[in-house]
N, C-alpha and C. Protein backbone atom coordinates (compact mmCIF):
# COMPACT_ATOMS: atom_id res chain seq x y z
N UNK A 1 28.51 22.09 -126.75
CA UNK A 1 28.34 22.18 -128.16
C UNK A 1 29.62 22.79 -128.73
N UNK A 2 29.86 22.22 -129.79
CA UNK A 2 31.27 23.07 -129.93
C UNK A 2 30.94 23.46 -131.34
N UNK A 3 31.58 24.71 -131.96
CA UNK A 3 31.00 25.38 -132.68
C UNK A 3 32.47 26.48 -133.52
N UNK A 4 32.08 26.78 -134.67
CA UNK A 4 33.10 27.38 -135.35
C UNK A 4 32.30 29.10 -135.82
N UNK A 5 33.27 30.13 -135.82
CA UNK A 5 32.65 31.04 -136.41
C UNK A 5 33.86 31.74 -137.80
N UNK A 6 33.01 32.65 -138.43
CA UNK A 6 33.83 32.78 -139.23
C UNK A 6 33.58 34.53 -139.43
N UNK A 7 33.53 35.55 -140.48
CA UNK A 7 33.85 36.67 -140.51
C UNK A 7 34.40 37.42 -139.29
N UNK A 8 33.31 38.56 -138.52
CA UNK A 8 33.66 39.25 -137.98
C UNK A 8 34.31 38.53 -136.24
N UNK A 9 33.54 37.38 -135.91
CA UNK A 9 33.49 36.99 -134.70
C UNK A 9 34.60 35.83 -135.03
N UNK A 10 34.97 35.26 -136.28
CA UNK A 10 35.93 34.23 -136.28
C UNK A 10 37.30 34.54 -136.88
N UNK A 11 37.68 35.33 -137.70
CA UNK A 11 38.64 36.14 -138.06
C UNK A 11 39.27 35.52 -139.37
N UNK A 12 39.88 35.68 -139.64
CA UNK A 12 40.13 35.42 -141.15
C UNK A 12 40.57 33.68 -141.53
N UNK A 13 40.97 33.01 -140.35
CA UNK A 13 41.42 32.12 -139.92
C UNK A 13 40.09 30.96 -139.54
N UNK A 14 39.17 31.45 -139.02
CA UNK A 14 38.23 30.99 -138.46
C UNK A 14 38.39 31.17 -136.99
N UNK A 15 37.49 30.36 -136.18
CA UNK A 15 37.78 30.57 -134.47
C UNK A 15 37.06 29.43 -134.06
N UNK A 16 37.20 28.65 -133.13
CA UNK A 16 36.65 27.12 -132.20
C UNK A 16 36.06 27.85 -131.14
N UNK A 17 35.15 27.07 -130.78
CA UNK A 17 34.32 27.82 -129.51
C UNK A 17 33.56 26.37 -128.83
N UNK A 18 34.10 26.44 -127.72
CA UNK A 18 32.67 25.43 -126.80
C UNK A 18 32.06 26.45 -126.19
N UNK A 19 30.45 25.71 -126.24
CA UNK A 19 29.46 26.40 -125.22
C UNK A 19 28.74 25.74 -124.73
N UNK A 20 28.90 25.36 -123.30
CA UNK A 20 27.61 25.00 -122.79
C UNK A 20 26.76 25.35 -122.83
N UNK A 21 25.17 24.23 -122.76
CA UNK A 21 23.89 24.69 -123.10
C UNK A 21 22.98 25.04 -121.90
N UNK A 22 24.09 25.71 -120.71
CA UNK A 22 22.94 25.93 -119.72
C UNK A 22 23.20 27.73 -119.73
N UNK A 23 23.57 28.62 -120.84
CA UNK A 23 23.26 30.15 -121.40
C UNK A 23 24.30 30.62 -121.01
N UNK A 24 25.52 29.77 -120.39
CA UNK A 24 26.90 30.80 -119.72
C UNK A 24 27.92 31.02 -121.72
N UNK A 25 28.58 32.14 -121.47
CA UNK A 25 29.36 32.44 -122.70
C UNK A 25 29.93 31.12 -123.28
N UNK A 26 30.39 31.49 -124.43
CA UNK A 26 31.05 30.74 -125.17
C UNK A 26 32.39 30.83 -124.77
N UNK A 27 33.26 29.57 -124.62
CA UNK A 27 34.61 29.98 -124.67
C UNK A 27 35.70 29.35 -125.84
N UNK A 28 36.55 30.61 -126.08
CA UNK A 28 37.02 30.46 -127.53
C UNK A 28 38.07 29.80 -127.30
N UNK A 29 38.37 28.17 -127.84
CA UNK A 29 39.36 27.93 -127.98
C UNK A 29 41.17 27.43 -128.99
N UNK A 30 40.40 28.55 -129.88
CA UNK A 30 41.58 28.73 -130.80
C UNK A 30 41.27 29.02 -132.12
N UNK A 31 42.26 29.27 -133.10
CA UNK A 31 41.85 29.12 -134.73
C UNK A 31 41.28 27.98 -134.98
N UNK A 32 40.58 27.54 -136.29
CA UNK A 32 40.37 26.84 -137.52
C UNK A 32 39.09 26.18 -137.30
N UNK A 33 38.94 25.07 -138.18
CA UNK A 33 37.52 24.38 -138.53
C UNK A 33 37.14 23.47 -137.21
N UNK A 34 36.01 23.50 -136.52
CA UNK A 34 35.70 22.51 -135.48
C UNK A 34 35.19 21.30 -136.47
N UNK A 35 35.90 19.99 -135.93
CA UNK A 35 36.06 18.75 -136.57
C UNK A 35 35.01 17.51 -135.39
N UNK A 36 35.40 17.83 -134.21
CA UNK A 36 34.81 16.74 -133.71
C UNK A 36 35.19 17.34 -131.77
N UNK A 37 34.11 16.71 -131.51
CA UNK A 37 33.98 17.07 -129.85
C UNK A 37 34.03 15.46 -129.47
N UNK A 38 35.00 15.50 -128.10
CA UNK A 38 34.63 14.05 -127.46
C UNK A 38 33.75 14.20 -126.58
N UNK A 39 33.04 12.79 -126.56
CA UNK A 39 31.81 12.58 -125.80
C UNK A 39 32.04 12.76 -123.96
N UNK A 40 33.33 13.19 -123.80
CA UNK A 40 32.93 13.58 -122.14
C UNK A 40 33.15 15.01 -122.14
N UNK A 41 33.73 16.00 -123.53
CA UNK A 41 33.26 17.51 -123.81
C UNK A 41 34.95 17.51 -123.37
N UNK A 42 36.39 16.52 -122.98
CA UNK A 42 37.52 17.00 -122.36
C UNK A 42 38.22 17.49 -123.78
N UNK A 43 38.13 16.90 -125.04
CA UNK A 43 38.87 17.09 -126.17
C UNK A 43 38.15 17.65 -127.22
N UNK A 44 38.64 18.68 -127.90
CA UNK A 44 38.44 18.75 -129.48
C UNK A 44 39.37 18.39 -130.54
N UNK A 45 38.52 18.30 -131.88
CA UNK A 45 39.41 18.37 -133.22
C UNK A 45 39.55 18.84 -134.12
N UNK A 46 40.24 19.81 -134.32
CA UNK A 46 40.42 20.79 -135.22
C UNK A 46 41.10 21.01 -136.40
N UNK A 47 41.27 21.94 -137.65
CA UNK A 47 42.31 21.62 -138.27
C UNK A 47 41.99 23.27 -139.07
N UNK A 48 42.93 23.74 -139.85
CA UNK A 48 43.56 24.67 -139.91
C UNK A 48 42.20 25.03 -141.17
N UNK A 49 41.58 25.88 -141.14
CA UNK A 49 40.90 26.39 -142.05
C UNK A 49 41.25 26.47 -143.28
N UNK A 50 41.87 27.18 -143.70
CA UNK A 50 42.25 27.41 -144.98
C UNK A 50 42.84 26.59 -145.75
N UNK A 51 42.77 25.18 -145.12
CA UNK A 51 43.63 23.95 -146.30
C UNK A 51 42.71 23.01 -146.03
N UNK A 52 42.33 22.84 -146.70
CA UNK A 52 41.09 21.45 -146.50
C UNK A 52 42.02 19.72 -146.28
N UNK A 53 43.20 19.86 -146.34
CA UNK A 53 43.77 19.05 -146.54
C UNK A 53 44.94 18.75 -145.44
N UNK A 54 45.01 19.85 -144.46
CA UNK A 54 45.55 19.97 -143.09
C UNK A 54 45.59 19.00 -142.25
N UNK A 55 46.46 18.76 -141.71
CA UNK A 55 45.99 17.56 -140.38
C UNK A 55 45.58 18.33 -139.41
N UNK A 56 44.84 17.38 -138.72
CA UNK A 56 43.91 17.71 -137.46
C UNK A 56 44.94 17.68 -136.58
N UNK A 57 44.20 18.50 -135.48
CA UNK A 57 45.23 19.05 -134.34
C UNK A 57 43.71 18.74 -133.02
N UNK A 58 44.39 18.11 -132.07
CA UNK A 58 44.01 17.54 -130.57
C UNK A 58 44.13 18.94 -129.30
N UNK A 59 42.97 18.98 -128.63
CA UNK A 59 43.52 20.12 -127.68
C UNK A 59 42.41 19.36 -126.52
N UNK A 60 42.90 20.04 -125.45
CA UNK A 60 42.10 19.83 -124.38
C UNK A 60 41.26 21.08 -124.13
N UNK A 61 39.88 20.90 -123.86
CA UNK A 61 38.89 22.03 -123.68
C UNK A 61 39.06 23.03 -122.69
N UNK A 62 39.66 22.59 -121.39
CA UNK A 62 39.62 23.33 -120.65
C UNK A 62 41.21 22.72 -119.52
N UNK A 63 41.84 23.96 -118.42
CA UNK A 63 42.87 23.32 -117.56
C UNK A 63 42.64 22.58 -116.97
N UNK A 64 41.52 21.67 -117.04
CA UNK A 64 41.96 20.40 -116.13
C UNK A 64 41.55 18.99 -117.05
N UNK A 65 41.63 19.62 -118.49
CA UNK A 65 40.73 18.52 -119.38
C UNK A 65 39.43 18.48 -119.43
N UNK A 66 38.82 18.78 -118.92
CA UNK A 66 36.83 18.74 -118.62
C UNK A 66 36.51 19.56 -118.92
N UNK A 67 35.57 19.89 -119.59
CA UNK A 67 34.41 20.97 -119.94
C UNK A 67 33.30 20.77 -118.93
N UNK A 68 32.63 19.69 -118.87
CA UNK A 68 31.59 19.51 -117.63
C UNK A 68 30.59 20.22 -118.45
């Protein structure tokens, strides 16, 4: 599930987070708005919070590409 937070837990910026749904932590992977998860969980899409008008930015979820 990938997921965005914002005040205290996302910071002024916002914060990206995947979490798997079998109860292990969340892991944070970077500033701004969560845009879109790919369907094998290896990529997100993100883009800079504070400009609604930002281009999206590509990351890989985890070091080997896979979330699993």
């Amino acid at each position: 599930m990938l997921i965005e937070e914002d005040g205290d837990g996302g910071g002024p910026n916002y914060s990206v987070y995947l979490r798997k749904t079998d109860g292990s932590a969340a892991v944070r992977l970077g500033e701004g708005r969560a845009i879109a998860l790919s369907p094998d969980s290896a990529w997100v899409v993100t883009r800079v919070a504070a400009d609604d008008s930002a281009q999206t930015h590509v990351a890989a979820t985890g070091p080997d590409s896979r979330a699993n």
